[in-house]
N, C-alpha and C. Protein backbone atom coordinates (compact mmCIF):
# COMPACT_ATOMS: atom_id res chain seq x y z
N UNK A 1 15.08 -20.27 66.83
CA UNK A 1 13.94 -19.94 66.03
C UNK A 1 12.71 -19.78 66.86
N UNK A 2 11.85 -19.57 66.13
CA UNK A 2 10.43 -19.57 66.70
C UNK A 2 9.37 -20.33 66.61
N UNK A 3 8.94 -21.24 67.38
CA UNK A 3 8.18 -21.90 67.61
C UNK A 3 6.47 -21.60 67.72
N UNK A 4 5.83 -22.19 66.37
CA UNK A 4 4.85 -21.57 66.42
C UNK A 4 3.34 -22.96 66.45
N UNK A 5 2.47 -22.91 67.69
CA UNK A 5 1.36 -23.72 67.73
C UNK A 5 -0.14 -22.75 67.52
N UNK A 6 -0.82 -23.52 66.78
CA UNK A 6 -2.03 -22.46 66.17
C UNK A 6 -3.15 -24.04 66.46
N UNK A 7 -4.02 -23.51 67.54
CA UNK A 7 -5.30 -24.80 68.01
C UNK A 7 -5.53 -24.71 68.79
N UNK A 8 -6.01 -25.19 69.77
CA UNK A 8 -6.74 -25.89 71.10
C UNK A 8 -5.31 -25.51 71.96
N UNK A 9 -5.89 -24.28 73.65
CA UNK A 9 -5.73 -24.58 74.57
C UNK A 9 -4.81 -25.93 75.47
N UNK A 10 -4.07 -25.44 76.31
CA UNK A 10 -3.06 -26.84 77.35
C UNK A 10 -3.95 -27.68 77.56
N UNK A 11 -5.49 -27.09 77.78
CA UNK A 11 -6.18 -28.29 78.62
C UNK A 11 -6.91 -29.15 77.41
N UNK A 12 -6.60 -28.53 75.89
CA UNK A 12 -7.42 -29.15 75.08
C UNK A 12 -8.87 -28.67 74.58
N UNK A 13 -9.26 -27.97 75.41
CA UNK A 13 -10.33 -27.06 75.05
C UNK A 13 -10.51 -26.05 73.79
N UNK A 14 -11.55 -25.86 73.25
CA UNK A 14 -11.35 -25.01 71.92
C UNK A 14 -11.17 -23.81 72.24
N UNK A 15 -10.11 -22.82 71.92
CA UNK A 15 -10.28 -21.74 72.44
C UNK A 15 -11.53 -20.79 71.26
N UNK A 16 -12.14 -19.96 72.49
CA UNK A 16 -13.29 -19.23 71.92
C UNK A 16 -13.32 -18.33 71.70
N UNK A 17 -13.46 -17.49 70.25
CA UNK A 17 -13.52 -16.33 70.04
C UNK A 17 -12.03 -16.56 68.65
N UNK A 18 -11.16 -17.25 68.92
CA UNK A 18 -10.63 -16.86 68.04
C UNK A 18 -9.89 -18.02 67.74
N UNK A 19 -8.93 -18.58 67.23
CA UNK A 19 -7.44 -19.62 67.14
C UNK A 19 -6.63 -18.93 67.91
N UNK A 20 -5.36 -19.94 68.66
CA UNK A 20 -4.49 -19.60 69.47
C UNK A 20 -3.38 -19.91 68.98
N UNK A 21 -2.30 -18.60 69.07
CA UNK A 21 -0.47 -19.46 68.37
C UNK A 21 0.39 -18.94 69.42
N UNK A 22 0.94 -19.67 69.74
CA UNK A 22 1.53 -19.77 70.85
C UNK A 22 3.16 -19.41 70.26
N UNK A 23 4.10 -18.18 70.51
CA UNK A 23 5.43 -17.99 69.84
C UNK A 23 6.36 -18.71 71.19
N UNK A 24 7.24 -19.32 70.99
CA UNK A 24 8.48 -19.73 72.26
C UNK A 24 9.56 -18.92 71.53
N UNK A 25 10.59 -17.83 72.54
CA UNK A 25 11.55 -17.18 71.89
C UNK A 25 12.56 -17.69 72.87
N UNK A 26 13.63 -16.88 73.14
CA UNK A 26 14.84 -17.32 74.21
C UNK A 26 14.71 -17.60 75.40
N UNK A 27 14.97 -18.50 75.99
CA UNK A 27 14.99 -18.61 77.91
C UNK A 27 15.09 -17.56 78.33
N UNK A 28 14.31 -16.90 78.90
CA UNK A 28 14.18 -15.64 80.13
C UNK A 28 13.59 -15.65 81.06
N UNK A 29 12.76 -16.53 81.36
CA UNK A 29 11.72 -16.60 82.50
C UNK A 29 11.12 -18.19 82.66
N UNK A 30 11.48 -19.59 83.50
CA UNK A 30 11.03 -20.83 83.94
C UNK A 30 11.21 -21.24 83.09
N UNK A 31 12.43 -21.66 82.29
CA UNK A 31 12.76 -22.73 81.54
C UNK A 31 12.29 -21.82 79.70
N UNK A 32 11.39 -21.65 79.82
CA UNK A 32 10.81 -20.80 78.05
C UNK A 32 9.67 -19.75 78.68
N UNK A 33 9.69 -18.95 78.44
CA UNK A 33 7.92 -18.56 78.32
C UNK A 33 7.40 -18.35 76.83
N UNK A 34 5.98 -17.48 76.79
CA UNK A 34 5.04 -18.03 75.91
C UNK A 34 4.42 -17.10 75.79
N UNK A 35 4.55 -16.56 74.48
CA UNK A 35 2.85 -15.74 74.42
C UNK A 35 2.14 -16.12 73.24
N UNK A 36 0.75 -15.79 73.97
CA UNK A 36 -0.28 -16.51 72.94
C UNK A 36 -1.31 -15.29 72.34
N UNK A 37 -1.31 -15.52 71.50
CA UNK A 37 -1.95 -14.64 70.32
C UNK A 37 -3.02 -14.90 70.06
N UNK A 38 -3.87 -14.26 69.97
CA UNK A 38 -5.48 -14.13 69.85
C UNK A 38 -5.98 -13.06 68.03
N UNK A 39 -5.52 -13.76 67.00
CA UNK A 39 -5.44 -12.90 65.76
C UNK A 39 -6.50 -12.50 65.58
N UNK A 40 -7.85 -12.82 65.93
CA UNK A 40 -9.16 -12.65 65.74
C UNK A 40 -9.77 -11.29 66.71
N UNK A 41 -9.22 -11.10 67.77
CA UNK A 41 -9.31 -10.08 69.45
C UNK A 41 -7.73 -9.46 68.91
N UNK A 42 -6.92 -9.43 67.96
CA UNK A 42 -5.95 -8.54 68.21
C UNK A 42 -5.12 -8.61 69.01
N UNK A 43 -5.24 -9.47 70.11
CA UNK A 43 -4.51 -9.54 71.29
C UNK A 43 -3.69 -10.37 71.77
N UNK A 44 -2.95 -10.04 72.47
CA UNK A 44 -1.41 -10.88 72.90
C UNK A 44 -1.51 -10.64 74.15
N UNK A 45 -1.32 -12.32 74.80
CA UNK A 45 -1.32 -12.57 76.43
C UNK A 45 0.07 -12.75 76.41
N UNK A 46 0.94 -11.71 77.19
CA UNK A 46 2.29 -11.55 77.21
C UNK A 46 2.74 -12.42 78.65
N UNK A 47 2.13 -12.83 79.51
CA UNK A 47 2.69 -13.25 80.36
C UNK A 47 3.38 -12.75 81.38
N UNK A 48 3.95 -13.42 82.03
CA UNK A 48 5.12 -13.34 82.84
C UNK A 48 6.16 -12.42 82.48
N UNK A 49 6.28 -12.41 80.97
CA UNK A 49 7.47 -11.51 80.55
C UNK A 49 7.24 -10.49 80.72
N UNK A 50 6.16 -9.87 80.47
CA UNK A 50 5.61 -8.82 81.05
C UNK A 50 4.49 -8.61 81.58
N UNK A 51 4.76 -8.59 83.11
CA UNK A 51 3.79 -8.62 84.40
C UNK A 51 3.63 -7.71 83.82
N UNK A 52 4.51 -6.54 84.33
CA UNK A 52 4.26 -5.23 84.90
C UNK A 52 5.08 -4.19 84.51
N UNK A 53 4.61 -3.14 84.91
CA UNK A 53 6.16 -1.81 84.50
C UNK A 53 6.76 -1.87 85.48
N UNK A 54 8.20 -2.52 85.19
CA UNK A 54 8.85 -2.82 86.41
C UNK A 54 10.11 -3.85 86.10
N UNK A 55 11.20 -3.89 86.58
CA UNK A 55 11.65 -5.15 87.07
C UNK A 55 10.99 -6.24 87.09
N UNK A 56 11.37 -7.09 85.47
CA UNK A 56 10.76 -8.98 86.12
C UNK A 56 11.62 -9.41 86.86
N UNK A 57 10.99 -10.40 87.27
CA UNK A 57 11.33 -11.77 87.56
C UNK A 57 12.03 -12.54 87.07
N UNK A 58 13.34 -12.20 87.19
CA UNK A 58 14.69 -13.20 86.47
C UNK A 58 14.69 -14.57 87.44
N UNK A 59 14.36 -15.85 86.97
CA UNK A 59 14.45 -17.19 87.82
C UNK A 59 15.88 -17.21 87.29
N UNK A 60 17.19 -17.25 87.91
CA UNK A 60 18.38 -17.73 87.09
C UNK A 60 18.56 -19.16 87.22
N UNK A 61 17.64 -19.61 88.33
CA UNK A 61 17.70 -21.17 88.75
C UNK A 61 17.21 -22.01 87.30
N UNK A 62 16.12 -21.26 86.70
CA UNK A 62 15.33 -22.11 85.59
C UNK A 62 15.47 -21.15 84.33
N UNK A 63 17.17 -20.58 83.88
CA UNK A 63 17.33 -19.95 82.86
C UNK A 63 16.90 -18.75 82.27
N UNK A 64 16.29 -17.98 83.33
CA UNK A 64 16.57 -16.78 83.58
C UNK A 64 17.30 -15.60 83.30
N UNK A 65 17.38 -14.52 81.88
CA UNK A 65 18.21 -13.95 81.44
C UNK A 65 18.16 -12.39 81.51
N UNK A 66 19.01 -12.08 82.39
CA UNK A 66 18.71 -10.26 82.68
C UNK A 66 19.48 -10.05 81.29
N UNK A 67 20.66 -10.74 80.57
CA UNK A 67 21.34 -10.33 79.36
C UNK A 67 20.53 -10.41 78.54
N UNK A 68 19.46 -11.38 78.43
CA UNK A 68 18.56 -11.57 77.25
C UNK A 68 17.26 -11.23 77.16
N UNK A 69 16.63 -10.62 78.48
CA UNK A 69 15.28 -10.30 77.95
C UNK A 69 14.77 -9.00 77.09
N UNK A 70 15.85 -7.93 77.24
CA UNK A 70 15.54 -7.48 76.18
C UNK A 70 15.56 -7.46 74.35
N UNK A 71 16.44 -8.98 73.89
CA UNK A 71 16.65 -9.10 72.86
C UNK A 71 15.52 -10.30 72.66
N UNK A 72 14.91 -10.53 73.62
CA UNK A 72 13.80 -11.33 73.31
C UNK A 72 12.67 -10.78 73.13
N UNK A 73 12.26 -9.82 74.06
CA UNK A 73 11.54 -8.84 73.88
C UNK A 73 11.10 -8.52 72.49
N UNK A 74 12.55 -8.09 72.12
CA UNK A 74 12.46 -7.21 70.74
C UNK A 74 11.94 -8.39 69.78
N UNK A 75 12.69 -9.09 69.79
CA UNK A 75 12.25 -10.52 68.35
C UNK A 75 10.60 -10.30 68.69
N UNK A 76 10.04 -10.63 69.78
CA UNK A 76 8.59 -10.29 69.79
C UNK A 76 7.67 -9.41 69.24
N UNK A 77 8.54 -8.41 69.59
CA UNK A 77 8.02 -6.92 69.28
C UNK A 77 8.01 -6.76 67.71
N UNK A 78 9.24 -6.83 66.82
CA UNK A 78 9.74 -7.51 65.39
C UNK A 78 8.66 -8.19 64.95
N UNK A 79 8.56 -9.48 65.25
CA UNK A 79 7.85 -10.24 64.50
C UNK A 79 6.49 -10.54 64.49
N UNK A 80 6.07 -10.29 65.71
CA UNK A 80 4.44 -10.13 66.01
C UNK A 80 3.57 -9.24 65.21
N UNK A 81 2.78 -9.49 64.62
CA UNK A 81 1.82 -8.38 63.47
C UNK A 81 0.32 -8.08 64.01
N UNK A 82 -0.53 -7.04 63.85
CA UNK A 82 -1.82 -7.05 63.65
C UNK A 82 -2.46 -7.46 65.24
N UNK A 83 -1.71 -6.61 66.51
CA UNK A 83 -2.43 -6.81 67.44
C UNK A 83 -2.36 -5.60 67.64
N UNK A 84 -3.24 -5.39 69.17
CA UNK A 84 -3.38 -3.90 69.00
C UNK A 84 -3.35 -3.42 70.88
N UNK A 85 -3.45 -4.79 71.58
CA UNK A 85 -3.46 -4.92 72.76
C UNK A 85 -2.60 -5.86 73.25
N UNK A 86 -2.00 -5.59 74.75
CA UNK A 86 -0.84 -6.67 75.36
C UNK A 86 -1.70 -7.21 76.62
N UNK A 87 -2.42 -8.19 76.86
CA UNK A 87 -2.31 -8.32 78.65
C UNK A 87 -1.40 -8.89 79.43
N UNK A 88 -0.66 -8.33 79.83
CA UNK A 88 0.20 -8.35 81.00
C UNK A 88 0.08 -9.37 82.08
N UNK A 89 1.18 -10.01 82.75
CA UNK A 89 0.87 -10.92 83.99
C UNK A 89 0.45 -10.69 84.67
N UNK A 90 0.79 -9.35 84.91
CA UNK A 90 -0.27 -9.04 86.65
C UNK A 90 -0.30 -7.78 86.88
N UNK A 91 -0.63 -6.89 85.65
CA UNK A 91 -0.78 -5.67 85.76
C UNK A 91 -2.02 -5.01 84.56
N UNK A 92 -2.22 -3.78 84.15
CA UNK A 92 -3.22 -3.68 83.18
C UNK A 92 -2.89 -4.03 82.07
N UNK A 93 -3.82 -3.72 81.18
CA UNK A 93 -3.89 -4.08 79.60
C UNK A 93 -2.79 -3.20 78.69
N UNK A 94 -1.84 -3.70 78.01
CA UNK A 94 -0.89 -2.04 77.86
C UNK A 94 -0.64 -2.65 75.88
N UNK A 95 0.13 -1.43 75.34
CA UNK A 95 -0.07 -1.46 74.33
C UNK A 95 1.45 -1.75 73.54
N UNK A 96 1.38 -1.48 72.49
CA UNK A 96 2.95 -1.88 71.67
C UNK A 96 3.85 -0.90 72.32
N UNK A 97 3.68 0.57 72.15
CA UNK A 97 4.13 1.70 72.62
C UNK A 97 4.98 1.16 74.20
N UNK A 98 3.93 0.56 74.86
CA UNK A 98 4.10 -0.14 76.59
C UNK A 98 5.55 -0.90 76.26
N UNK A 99 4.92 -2.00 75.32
CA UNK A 99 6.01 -2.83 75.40
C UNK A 99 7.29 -2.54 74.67
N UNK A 100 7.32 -1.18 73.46
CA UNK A 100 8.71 -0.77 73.33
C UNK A 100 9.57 0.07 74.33
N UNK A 101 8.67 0.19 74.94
CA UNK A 101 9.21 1.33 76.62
C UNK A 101 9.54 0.28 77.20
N UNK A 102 9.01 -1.19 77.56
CA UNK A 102 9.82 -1.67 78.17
C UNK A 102 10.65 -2.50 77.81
N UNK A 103 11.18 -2.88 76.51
CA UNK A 103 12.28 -3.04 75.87
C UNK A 103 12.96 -2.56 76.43
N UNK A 104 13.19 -1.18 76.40
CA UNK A 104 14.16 0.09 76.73
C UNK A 104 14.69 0.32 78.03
N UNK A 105 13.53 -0.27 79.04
CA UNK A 105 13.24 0.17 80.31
C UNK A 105 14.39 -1.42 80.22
N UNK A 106 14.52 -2.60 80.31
CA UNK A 106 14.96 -3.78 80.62
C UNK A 106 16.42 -3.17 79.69
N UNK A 107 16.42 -3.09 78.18
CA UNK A 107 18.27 -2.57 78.02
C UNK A 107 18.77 -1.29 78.75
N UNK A 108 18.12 -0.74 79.13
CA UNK A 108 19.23 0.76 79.91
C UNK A 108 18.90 -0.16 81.19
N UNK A 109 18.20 -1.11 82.51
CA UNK A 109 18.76 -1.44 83.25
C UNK A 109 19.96 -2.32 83.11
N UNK A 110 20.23 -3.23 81.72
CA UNK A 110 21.60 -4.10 81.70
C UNK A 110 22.46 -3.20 81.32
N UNK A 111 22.70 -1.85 80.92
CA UNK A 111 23.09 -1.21 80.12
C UNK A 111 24.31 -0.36 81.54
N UNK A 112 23.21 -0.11 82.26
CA UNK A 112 23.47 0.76 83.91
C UNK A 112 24.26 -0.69 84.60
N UNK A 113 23.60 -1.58 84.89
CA UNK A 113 24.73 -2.45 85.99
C UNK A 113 25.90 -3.11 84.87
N UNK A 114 25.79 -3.35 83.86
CA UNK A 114 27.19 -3.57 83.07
C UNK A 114 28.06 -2.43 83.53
N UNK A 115 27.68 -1.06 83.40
CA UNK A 115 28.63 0.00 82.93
C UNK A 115 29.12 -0.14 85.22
N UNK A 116 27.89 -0.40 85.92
CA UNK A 116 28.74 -0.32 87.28
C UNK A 116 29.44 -1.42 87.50
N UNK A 117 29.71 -2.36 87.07
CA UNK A 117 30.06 -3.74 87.17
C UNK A 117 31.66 -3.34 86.79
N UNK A 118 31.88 -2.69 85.08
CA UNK A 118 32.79 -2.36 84.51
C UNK A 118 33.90 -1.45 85.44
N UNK A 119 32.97 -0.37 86.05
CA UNK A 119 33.33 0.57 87.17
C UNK A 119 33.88 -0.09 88.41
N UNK A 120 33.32 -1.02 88.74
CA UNK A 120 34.08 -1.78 90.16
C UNK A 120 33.47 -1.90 90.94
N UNK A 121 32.02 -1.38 90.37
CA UNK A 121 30.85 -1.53 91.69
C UNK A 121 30.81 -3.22 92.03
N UNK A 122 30.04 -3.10 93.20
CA UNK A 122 29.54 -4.91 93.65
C UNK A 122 27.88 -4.95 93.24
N UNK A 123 27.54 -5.83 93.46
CA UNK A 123 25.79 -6.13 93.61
C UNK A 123 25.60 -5.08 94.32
N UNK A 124 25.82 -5.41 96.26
CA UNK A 124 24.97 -4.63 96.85
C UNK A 124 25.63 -2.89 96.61
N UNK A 125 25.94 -2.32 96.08
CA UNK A 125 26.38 -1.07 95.31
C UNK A 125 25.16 -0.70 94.47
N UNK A 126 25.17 -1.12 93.65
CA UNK A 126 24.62 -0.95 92.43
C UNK A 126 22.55 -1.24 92.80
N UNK A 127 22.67 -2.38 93.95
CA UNK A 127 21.49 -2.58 94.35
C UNK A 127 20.91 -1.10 95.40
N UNK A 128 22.01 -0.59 96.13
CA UNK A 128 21.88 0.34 96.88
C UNK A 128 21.76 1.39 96.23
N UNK A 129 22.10 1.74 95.38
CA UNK A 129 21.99 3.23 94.22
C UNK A 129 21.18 3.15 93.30
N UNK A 130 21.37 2.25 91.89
CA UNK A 130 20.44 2.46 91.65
C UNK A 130 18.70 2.93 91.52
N UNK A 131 18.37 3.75 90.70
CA UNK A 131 17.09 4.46 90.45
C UNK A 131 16.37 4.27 89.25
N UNK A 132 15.10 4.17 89.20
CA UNK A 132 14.95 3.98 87.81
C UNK A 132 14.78 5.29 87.26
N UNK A 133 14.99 5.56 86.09
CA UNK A 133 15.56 6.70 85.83
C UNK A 133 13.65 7.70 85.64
N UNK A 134 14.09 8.20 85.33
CA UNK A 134 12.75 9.37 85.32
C UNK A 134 11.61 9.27 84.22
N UNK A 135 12.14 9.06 83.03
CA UNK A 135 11.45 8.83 81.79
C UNK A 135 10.49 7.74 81.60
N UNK A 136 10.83 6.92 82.89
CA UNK A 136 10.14 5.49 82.85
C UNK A 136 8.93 6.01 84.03
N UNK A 137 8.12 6.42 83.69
CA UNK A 137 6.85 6.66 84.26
C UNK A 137 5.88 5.78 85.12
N UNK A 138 5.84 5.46 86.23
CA UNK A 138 4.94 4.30 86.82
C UNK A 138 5.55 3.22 86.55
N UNK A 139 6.92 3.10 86.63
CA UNK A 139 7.44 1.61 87.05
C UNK A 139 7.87 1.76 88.42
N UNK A 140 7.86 0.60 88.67
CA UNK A 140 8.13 0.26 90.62
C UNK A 140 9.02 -0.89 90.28
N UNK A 141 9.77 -0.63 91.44
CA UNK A 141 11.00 -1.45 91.83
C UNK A 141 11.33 -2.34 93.29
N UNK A 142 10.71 -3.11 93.76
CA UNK A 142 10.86 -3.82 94.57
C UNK A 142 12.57 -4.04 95.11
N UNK A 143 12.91 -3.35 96.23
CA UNK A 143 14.66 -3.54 96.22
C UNK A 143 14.88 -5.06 96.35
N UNK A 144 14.14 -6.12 97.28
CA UNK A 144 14.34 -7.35 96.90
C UNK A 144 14.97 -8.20 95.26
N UNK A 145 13.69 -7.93 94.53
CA UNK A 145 13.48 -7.79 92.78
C UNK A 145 14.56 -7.11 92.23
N UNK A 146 15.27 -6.03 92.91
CA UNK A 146 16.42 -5.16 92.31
C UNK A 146 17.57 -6.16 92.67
N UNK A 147 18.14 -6.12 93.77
CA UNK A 147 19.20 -6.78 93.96
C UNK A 147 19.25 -7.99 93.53
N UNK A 148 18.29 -9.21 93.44
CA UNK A 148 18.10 -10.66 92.49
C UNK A 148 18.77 -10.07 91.41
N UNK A 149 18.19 -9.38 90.38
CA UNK A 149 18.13 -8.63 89.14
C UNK A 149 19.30 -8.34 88.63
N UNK A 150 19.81 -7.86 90.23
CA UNK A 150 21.61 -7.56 89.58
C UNK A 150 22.64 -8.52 89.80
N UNK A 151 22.17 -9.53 90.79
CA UNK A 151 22.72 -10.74 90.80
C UNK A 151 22.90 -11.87 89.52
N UNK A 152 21.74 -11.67 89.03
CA UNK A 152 21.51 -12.23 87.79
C UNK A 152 22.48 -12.06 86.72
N UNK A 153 22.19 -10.39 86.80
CA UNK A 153 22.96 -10.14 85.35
C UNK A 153 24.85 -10.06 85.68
N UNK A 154 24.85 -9.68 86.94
CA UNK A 154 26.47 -10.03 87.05
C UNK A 154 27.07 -11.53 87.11
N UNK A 155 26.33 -12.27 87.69
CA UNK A 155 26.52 -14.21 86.99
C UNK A 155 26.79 -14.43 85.77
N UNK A 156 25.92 -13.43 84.76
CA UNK A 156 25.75 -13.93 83.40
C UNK A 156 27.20 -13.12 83.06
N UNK A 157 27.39 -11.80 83.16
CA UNK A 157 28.46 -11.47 82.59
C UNK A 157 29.89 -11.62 83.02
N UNK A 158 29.67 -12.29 84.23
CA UNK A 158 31.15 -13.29 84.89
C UNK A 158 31.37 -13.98 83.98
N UNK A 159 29.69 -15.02 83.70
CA UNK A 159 29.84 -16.52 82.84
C UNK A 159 30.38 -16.12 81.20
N UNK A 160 29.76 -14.88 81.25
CA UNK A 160 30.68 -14.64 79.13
C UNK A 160 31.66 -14.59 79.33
N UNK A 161 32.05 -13.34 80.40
CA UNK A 161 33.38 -13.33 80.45
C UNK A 161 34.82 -14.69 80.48
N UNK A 162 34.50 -15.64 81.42
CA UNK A 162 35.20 -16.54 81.66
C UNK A 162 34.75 -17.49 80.35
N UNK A 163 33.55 -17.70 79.43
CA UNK A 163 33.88 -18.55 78.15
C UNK A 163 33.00 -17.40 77.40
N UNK A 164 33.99 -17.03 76.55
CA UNK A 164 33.77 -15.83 75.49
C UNK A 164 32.88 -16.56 73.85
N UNK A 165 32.60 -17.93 74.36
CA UNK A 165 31.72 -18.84 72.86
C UNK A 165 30.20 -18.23 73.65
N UNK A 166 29.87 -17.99 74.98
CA UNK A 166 28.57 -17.55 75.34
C UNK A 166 28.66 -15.98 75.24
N UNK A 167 29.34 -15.49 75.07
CA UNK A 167 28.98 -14.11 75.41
C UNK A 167 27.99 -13.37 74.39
N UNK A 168 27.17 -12.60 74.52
CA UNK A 168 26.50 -11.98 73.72
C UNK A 168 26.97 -10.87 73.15
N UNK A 169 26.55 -10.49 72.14
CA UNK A 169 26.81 -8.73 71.94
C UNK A 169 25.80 -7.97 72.60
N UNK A 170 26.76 -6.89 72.87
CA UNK A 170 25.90 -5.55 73.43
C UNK A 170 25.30 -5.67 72.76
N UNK A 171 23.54 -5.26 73.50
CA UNK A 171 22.33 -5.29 72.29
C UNK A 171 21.95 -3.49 71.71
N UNK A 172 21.35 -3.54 70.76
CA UNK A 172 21.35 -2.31 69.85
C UNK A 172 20.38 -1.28 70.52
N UNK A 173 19.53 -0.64 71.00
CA UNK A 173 18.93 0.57 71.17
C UNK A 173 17.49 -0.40 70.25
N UNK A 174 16.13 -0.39 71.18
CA UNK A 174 14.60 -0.56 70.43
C UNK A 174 14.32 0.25 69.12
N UNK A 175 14.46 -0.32 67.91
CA UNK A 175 14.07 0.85 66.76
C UNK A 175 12.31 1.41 67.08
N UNK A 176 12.13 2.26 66.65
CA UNK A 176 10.98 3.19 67.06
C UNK A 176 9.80 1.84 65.96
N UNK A 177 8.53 1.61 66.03
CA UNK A 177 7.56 0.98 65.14
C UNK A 177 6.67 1.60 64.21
């Protein structure tokens, strides 16, 4: 479920300008991440989950999910109402539109190393070829960030594979908003 806090700032401080609710969705990034909502400014501090246009940062050490960030994504995207702006971890200010592109942009990369995985490719294969495809406009790919990325998601789909009570379903295609 979703975890929802509406008050005062970590440090306790009042936040200014508006109330703060803080949603927790699936492990994808240091144990939970967090975004906090600003209903008054419209705005959603997305975090970490989304730095950037690009390849995150899968920690698999601290639950880390290349299988799941785009179905977390989406619950976000779903259930979040009445904002109108995203700020990003470490990139510009981007919009809903941003963040259903990168829904899309995160399922066609699990979508691509499943289908090379299926094929017989290895990591460094799939780390060596892969491209991000064309449609995805101003995303960057760090090959470091790439190969983690595919390390990640081939762990996870070893780990369904070998106990089929974790495995996920293929996730569905971003419905349009």
């Amino acid at each position: 479920g979703i975890a929802v806090k509406i008050g005062d700032d970590d440090a306790g401080q009042a936040v200014r300008h508006a109330r703060l609710i803080r949603r927790h969705w699936h492990v994808v990034f240091r144990h939970r991440w967090e975004m906090q909502i600003r209903p008054a400014l419209r705005t959603l501090h997305a975090g970490d989950i989304f730095a950037r246009k690009g390849l995150p940062f899968l920690d698999a050490n601290t639950g880390g999910s290349g299988v799941a960030i785009a179905d977390s994504l989406q619950k976000a995207y779903d259930t979040i109402k009445n904002v109108d702006m995203i700020i990003t971890g470490h990139s510009t200010q981007m919009t809903w539109a941003d963040l259903r592109e990168y829904i899309a942009f995160n399922r066609d990369f699990l979508n691509d190393v499943r289908a090379a995985k299926q094929a017989g490719k290895t990591v460094d294969d799939v780390a060596g070829t892969w491209k991000i495809p064309s449609k995805y406009v101003g995303y960057a790919t760090p090959h470091d960030r790439l190969k983690a990325n595919v390390q990640v998601v081939f762990d996870e789909l070893n780990a369904a594979r070998s106990s089929p009570t974790t495995a996920r379903p293929s996730p569905a295609a971003a419905p349009s908003r």
